[in-house]
Each structure stands twice: as structure tokens, then as C-alpha cells.
N, C-alpha and C. Protein backbone atom coordinates (compact mmCIF):
# COMPACT_ATOMS: atom_id res chain seq x y z
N UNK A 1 10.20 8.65 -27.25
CA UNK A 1 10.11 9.79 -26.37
C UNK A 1 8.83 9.76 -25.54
N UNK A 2 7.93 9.07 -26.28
CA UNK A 2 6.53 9.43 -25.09
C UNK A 2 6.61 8.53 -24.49
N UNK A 3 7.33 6.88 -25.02
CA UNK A 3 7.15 5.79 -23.82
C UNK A 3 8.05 6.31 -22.56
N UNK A 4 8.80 7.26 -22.94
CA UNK A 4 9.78 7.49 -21.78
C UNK A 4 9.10 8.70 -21.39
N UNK A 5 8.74 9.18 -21.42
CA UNK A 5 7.16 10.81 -20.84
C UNK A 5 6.64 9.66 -19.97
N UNK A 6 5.80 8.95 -20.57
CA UNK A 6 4.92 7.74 -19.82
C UNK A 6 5.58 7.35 -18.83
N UNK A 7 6.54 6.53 -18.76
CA UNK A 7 7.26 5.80 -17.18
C UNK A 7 7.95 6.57 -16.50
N UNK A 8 8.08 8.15 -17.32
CA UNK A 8 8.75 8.69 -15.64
C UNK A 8 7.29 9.19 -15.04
N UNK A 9 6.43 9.47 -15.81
CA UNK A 9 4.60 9.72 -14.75
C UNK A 9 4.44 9.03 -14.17
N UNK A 10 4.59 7.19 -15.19
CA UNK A 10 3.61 6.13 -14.10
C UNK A 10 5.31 6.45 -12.67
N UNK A 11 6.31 6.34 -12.34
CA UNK A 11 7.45 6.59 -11.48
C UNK A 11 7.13 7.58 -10.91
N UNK A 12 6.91 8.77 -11.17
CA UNK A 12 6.31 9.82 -10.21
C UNK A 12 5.39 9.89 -9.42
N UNK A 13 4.49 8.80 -10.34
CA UNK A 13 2.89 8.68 -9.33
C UNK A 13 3.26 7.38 -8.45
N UNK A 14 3.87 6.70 -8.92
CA UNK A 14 4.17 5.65 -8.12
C UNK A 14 4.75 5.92 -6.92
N UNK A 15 5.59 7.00 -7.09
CA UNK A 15 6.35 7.42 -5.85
C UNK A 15 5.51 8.25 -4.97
N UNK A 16 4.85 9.15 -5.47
CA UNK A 16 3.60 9.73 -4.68
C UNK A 16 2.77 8.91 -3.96
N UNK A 17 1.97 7.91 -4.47
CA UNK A 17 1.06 7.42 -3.88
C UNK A 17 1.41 6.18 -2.81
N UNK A 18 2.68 5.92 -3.35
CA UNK A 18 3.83 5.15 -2.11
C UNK A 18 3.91 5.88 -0.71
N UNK A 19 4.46 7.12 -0.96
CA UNK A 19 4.88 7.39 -0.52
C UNK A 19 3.98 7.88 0.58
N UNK A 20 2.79 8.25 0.38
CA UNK A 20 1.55 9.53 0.95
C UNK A 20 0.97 7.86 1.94
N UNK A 21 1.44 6.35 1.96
CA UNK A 21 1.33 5.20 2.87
C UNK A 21 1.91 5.62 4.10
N UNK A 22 3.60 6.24 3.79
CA UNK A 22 4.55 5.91 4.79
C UNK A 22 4.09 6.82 6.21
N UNK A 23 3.33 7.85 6.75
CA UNK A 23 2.90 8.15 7.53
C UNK A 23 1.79 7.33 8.04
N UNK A 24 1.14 6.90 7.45
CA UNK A 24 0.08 5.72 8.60
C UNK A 24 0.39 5.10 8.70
N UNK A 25 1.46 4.34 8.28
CA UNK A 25 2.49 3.17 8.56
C UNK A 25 3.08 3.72 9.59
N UNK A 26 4.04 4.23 9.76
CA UNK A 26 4.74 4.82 10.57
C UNK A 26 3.88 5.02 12.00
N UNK A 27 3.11 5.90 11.55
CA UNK A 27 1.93 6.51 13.06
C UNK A 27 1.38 5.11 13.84
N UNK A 28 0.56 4.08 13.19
CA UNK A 28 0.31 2.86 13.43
C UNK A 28 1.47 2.15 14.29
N UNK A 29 2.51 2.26 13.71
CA UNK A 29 3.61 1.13 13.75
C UNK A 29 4.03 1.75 15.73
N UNK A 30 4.66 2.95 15.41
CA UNK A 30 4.76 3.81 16.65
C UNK A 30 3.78 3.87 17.51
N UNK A 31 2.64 4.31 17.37
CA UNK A 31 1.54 4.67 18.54
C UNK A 31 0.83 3.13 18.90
N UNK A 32 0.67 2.11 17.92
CA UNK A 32 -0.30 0.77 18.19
C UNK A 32 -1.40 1.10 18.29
N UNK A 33 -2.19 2.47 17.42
CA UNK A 33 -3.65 3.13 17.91
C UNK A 33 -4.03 2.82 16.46
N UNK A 34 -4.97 1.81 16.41
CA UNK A 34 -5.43 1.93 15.24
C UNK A 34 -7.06 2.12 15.07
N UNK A 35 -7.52 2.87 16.23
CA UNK A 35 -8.94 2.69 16.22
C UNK A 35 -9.93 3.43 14.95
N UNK A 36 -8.61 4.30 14.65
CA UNK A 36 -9.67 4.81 13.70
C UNK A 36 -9.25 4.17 11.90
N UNK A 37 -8.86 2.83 11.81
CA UNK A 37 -8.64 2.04 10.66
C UNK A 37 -9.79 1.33 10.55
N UNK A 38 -10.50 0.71 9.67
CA UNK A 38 -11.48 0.69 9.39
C UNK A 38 -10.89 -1.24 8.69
N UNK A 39 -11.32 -2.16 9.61
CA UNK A 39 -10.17 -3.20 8.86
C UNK A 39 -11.00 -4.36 7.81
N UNK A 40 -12.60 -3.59 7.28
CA UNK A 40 -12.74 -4.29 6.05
C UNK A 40 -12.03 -3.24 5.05
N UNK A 41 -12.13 -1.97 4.91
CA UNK A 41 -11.60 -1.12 4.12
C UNK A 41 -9.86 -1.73 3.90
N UNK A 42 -9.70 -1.62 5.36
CA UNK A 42 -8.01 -1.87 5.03
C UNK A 42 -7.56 -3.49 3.93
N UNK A 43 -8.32 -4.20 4.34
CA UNK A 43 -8.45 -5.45 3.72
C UNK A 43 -8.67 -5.46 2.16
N UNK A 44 -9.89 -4.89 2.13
CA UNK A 44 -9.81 -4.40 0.77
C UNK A 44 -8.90 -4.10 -0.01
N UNK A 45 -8.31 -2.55 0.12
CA UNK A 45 -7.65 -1.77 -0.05
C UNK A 45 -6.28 -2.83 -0.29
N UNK A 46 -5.56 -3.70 0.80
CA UNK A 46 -4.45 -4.20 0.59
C UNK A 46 -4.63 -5.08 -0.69
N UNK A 47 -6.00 -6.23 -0.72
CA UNK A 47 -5.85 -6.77 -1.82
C UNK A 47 -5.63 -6.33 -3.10
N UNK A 48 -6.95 -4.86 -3.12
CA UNK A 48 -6.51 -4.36 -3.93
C UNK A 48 -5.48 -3.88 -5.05
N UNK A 49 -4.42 -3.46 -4.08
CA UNK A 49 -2.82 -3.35 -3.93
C UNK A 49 -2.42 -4.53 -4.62
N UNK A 50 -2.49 -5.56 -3.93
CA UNK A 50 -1.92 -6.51 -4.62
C UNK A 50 -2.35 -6.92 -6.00
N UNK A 51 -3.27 -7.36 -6.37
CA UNK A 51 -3.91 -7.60 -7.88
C UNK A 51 -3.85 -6.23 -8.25
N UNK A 52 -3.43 -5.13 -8.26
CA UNK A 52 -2.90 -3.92 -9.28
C UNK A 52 -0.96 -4.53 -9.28
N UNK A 53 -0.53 -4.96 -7.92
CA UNK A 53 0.81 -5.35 -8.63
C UNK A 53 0.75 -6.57 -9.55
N UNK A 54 -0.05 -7.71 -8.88
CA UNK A 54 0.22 -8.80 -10.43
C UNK A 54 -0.62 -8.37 -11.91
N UNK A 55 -1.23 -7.52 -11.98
CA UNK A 55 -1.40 -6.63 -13.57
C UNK A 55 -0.05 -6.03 -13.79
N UNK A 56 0.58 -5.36 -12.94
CA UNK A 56 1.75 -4.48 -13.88
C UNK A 56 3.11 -5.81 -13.50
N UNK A 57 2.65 -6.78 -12.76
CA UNK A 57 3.68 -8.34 -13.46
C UNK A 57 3.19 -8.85 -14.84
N UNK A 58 1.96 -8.51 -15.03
CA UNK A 58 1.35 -9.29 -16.35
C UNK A 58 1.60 -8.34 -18.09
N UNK A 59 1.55 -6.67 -17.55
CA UNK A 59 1.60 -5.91 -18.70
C UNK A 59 3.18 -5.61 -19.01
N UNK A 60 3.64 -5.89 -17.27
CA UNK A 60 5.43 -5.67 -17.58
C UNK A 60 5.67 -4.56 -17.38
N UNK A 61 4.75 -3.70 -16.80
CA UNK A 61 5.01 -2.16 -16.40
C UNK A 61 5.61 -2.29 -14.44
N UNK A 62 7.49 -1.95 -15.07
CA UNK A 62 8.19 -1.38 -14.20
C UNK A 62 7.45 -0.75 -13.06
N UNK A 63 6.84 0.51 -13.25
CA UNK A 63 6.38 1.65 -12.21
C UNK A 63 5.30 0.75 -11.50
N UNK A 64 4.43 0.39 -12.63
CA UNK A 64 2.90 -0.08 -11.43
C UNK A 64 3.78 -1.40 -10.18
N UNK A 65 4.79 -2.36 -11.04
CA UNK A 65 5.08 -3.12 -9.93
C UNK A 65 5.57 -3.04 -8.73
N UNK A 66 6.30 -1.63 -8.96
CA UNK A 66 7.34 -1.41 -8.39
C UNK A 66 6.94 -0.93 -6.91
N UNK A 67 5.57 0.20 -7.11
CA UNK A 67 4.96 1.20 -6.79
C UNK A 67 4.03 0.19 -6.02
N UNK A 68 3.32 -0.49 -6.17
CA UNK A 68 2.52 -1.39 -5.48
C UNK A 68 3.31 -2.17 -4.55
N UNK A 69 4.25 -3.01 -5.22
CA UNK A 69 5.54 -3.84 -4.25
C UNK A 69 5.61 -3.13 -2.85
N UNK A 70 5.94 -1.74 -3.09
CA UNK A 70 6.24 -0.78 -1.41
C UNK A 70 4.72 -0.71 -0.98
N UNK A 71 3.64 -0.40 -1.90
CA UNK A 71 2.57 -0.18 -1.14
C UNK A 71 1.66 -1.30 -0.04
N UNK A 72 2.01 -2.34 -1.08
CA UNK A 72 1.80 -3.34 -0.82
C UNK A 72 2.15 -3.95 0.95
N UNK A 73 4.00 -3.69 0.85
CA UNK A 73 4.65 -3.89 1.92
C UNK A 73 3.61 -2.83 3.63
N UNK A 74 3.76 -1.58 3.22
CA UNK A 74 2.83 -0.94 3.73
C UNK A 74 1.76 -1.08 4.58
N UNK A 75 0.97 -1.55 3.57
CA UNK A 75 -0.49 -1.65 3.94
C UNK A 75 -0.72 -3.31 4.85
N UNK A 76 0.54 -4.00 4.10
CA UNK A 76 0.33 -5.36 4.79
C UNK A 76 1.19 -4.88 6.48
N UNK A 77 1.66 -3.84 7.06
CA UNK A 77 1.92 -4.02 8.11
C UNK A 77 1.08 -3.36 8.96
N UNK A 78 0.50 -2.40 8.35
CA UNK A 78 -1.16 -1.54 8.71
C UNK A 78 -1.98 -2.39 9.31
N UNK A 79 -2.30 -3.37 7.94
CA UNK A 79 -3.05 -4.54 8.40
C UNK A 79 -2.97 -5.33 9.17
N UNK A 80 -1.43 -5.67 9.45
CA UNK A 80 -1.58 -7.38 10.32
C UNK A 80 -1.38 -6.27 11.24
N UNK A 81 -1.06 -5.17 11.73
CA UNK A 81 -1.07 -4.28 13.40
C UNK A 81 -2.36 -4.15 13.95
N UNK A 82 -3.40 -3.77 12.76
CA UNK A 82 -4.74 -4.21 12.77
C UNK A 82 -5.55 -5.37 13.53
N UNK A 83 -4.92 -6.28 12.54
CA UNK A 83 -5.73 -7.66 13.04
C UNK A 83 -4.86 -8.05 13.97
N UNK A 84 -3.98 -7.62 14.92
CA UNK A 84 -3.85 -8.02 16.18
C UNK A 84 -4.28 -7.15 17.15
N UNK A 85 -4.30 -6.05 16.63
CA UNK A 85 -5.38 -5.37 17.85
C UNK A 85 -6.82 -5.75 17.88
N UNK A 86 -7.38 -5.96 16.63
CA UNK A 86 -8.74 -6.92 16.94
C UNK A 86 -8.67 -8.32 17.58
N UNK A 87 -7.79 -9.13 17.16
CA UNK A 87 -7.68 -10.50 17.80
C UNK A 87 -7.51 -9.89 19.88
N UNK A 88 -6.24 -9.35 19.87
CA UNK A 88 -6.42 -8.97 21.35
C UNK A 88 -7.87 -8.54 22.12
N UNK A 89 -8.40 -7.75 20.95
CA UNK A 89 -9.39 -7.08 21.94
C UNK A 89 -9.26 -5.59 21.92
N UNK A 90 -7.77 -5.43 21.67
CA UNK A 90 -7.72 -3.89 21.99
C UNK A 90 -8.90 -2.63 21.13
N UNK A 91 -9.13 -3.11 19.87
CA UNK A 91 -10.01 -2.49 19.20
C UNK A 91 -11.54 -2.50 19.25
């Protein structure tokens, strides 16, 4: 009963903190304004993302992979919209 308490939280938060991506994704993706992204933070931040998903590949926790996998997806299109507005110039 509590491992199953446990994975619908880590699933809830997973879905929260997924989810609270999909507007700067979106806004980014639509407008191409990314001046106010910050692209060592974003860099960070994505790796970040990623080495929290290969821990929950390593502990076998469903939610963290799952939850990172989308965030992951996310932040990597944040980013490369990013680093082509710096490569252009536009930023």
C-alpha cells in the first residue's frame, strides 16, 4: 500500500513538473523570442534533466523516467530554439 501511495506522488509530481515546461515550450516554439532564456542556465538545467532520467533508469523508478523523458523532450527544444537564435545572432 505505501509503495503504491509512493508512485502515484512520484506520477503526480511528475506530471506537475512536466507539465508547468509545456508553456515555455510552447511560447518559445510560437513567438522565436527567447531573449529572456538564459542559455547557460538552460543547458544546465537540460542536463540536469537528463542524468535525473538515467538515475530513475538505474533505480527502475517508472515516474522519475517517465517524468524526465517529457521534460527532457521539452527543454531539449527550448534549448536547440535557443542555440539557434544565438548562432544567428538574433540574441
Amino acid at each position: 500500500m505505501i509503495a503504491e501511495l509512493s508512485d502515484l506522488i512520484g506520477y503526480f509530481a511528475a506530471f506537475l513538473t512536466t507539465v508547468a515546461f509545456v508553456p515555455q515550450a510552447w511560447k518559445s516554439w510560437r513567438t522565436r523570442d527567447l531573449s529572456g532564456i538564459s542559455l547557460p542556465m538552460y543547458a544546465l538545467f537540460t542536463l540536469g534533466v537528463a542524468l535525473w532520467m538515467i538515475y530513475g533508469l538505474a533505480i527502475g523508478s517508472i515516474p522519475v523516467v517517465i517524468g524526465n523523458a517529457i521534460t527532457l523532450l521539452l527543454a531539449l527544444v527550448v534549448l536547440g530554439l535557443k542555440l539557434r537564435a544565438v548562432h544567428s545572432g538574433a540574441v
